[in-house]
C-alpha atoms as a PDB file:
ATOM      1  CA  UNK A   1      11.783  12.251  80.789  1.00  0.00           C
ATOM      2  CA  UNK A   2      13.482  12.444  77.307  1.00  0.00           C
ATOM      3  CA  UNK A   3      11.530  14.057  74.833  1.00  0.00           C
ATOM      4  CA  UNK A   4      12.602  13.593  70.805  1.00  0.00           C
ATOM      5  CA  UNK A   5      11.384  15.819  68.218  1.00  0.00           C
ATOM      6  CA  UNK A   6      11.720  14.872  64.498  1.00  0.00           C
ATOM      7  CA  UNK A   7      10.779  16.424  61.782  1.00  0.00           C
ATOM      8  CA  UNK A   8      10.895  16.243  57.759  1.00  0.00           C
ATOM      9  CA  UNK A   9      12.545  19.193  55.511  1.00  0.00           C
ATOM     10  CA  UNK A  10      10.918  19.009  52.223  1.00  0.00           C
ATOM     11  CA  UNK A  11      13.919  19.406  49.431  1.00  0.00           C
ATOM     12  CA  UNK A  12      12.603  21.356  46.595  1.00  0.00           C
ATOM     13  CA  UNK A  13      14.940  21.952  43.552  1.00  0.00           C
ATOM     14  CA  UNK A  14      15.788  20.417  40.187  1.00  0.00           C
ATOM     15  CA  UNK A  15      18.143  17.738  38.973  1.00  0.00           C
ATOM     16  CA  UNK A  16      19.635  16.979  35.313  1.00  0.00           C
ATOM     17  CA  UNK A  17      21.481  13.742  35.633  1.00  0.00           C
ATOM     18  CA  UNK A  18      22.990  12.501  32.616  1.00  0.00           C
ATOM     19  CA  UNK A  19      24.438   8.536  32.237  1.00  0.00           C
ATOM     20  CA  UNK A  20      25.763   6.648  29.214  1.00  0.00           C
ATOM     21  CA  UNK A  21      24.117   4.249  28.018  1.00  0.00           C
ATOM     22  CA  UNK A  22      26.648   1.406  28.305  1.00  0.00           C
ATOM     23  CA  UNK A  23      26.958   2.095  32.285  1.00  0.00           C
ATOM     24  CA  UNK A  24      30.580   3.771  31.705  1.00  0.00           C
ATOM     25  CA  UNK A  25      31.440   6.692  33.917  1.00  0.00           C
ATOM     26  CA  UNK A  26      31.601  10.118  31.867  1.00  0.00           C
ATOM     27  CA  UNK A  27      34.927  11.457  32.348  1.00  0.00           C
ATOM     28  CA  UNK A  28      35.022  15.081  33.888  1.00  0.00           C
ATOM     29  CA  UNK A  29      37.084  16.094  30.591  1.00  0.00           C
ATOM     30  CA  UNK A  30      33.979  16.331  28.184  1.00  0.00           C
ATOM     31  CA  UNK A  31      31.555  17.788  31.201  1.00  0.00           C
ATOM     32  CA  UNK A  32      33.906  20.812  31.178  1.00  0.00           C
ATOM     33  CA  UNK A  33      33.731  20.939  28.193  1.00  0.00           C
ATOM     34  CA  UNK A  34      30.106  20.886  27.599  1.00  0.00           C
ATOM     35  CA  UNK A  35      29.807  23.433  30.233  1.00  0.00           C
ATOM     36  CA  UNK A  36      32.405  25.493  28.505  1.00  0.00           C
ATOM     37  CA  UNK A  37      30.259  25.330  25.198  1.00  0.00           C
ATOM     38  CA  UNK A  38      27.429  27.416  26.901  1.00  0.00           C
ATOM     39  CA  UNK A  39      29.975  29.936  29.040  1.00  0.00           C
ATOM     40  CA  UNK A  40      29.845  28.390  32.248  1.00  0.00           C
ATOM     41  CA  UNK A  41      32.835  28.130  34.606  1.00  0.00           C
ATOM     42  CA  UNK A  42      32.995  24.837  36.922  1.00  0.00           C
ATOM     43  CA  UNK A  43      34.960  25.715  40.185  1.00  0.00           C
ATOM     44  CA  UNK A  44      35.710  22.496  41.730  1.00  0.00           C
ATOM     45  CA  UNK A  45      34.457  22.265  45.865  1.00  0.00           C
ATOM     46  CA  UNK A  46      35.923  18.884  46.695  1.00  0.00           C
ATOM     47  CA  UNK A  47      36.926  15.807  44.463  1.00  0.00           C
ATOM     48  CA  UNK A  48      32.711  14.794  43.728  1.00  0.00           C
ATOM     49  CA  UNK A  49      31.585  18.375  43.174  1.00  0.00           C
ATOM     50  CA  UNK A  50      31.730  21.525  41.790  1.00  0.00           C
ATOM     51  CA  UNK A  51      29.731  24.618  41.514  1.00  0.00           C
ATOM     52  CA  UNK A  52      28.635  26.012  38.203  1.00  0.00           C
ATOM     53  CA  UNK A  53      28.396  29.897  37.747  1.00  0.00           C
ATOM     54  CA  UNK A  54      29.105  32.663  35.030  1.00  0.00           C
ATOM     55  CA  UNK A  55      32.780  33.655  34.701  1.00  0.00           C
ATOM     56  CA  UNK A  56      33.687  36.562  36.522  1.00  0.00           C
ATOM     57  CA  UNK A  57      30.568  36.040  38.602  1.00  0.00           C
ATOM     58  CA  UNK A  58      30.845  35.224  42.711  1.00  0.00           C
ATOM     59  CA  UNK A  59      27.394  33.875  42.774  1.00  0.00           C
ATOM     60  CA  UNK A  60      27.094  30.246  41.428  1.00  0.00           C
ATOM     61  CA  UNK A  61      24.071  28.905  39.180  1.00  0.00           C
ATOM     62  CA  UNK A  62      24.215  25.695  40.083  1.00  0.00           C
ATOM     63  CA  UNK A  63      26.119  22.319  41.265  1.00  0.00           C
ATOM     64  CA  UNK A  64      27.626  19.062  39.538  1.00  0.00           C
ATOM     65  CA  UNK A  65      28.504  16.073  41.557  1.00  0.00           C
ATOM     66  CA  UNK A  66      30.413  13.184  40.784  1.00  0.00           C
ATOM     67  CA  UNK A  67      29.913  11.280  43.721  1.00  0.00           C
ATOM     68  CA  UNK A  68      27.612   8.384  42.183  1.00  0.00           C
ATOM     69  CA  UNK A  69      29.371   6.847  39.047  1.00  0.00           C
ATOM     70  CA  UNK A  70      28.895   6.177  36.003  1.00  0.00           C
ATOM     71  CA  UNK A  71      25.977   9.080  36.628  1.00  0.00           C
ATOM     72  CA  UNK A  72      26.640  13.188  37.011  1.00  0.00           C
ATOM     73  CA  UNK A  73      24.153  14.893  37.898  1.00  0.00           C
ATOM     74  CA  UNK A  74      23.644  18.943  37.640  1.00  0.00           C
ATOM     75  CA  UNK A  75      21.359  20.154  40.576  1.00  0.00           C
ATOM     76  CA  UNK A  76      20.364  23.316  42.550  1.00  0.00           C
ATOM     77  CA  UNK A  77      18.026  22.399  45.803  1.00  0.00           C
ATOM     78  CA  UNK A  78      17.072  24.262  48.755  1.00  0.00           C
ATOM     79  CA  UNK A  79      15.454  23.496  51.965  1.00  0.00           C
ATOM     80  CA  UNK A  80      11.448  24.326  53.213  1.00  0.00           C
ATOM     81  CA  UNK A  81      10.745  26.667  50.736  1.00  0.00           C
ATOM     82  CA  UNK A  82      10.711  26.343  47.294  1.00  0.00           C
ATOM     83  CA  UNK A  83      13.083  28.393  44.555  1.00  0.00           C
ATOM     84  CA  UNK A  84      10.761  31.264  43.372  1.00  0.00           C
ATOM     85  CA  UNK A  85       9.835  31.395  39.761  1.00  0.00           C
ATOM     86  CA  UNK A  86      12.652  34.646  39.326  1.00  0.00           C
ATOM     87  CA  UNK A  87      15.423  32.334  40.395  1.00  0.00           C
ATOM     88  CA  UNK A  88      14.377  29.046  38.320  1.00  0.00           C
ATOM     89  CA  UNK A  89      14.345  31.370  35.421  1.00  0.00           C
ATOM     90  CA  UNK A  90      17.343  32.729  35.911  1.00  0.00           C
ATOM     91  CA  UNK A  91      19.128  29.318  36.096  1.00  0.00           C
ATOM     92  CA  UNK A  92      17.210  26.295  34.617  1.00  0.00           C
ATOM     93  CA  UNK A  93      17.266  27.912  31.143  1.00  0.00           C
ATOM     94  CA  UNK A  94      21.327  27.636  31.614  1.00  0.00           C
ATOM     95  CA  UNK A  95      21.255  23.996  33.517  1.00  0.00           C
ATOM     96  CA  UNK A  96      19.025  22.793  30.397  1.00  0.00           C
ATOM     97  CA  UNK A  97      21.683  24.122  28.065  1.00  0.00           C
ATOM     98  CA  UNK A  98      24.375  22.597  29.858  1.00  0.00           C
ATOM     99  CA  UNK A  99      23.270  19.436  29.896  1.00  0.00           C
ATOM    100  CA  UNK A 100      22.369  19.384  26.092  1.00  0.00           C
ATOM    101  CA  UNK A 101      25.564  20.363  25.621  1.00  0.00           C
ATOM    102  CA  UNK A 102      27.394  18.077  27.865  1.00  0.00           C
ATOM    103  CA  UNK A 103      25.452  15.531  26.197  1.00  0.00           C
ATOM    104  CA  UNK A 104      26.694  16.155  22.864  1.00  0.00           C
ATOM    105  CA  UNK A 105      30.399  16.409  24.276  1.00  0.00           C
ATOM    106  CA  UNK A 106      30.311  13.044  25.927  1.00  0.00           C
ATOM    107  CA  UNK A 107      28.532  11.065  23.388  1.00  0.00           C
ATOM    108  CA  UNK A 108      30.439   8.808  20.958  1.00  0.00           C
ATOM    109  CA  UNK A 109      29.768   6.587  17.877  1.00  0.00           C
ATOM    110  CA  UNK A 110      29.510   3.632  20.287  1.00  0.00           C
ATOM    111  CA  UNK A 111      27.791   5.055  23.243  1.00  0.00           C
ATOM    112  CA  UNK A 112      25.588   7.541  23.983  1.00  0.00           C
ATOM    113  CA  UNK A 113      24.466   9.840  26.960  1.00  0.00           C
ATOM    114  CA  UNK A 114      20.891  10.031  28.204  1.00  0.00           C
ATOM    115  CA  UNK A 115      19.861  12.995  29.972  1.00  0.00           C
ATOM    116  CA  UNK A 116      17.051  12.706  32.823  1.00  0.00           C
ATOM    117  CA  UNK A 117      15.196  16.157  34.251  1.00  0.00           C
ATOM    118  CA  UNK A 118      13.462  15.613  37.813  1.00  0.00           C
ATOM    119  CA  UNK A 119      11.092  18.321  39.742  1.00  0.00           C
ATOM    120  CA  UNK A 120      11.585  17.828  43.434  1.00  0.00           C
ATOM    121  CA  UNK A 121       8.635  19.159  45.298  1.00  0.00           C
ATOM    122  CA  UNK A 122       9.006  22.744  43.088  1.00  0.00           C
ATOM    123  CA  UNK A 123       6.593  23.811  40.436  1.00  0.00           C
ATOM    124  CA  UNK A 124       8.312  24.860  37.107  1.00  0.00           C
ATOM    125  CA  UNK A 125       6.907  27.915  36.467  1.00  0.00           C
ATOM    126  CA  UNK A 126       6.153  27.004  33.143  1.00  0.00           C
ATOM    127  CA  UNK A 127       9.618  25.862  32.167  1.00  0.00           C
END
């Protein structure tokens, strides 16, 4: 007898993805440099993705992938429990700011870059 157990791991977290609004990818130029704006360091972890933290700190804040073009998309997300309010308010503040900036640095005259905040499963916290 063969017995299969399944199960689902609820993903709770938050996601800022930000797309022009002519479908072009963003290039990775004017993320940095949006991200640079605010003082955050990007530390590349493979060709899609990166994480996002404080210079000088080891801990990172957050990631950014690449992986699904034209979109990038700033995220933090954790498995079967949910970030606690301490955490999100230590880095969704900075993830907001990010992406308004990023915004700004990728926009141009003729396009313009439209930034999307999801909840996954995780309250806000008032946020």
């Amino acid at each position: 007898m063969i017995a299969v157990l399944s199960g689902c791991d609820t993903l709770h977290g938050v996601h800022f993805e930000l797309a022009s609004d002519t479908k072009l990818a963003l290039p990775h130029e004017c993320v940095e440099e949006g991200l640079r704006k605010v003082g955050l360091e990007l530390v590349p972890t493979s060709p899609t993705q990166a994480v996002i933290r404080e210079p000088g700190e080891d801990r990172y804040m957050f990631f950014v992938s690449y992986a699904v073009p034209p979109k990038v998309e700033f995220y933090a997300q954790i498995m079967h429990a949910p970030f606690s309010c301490k955490e999100l308010q230590r880095f969704v503040p900075r993830m907001r700011a990010a992406a308004k900036s990023t915004q700004e640095a990728c926009s141009l005259p003729a396009s313009r870059v439209i930034v999307a905040e999801t909840w996954m499963s995780q309250k806000s916290c008032g946020l």
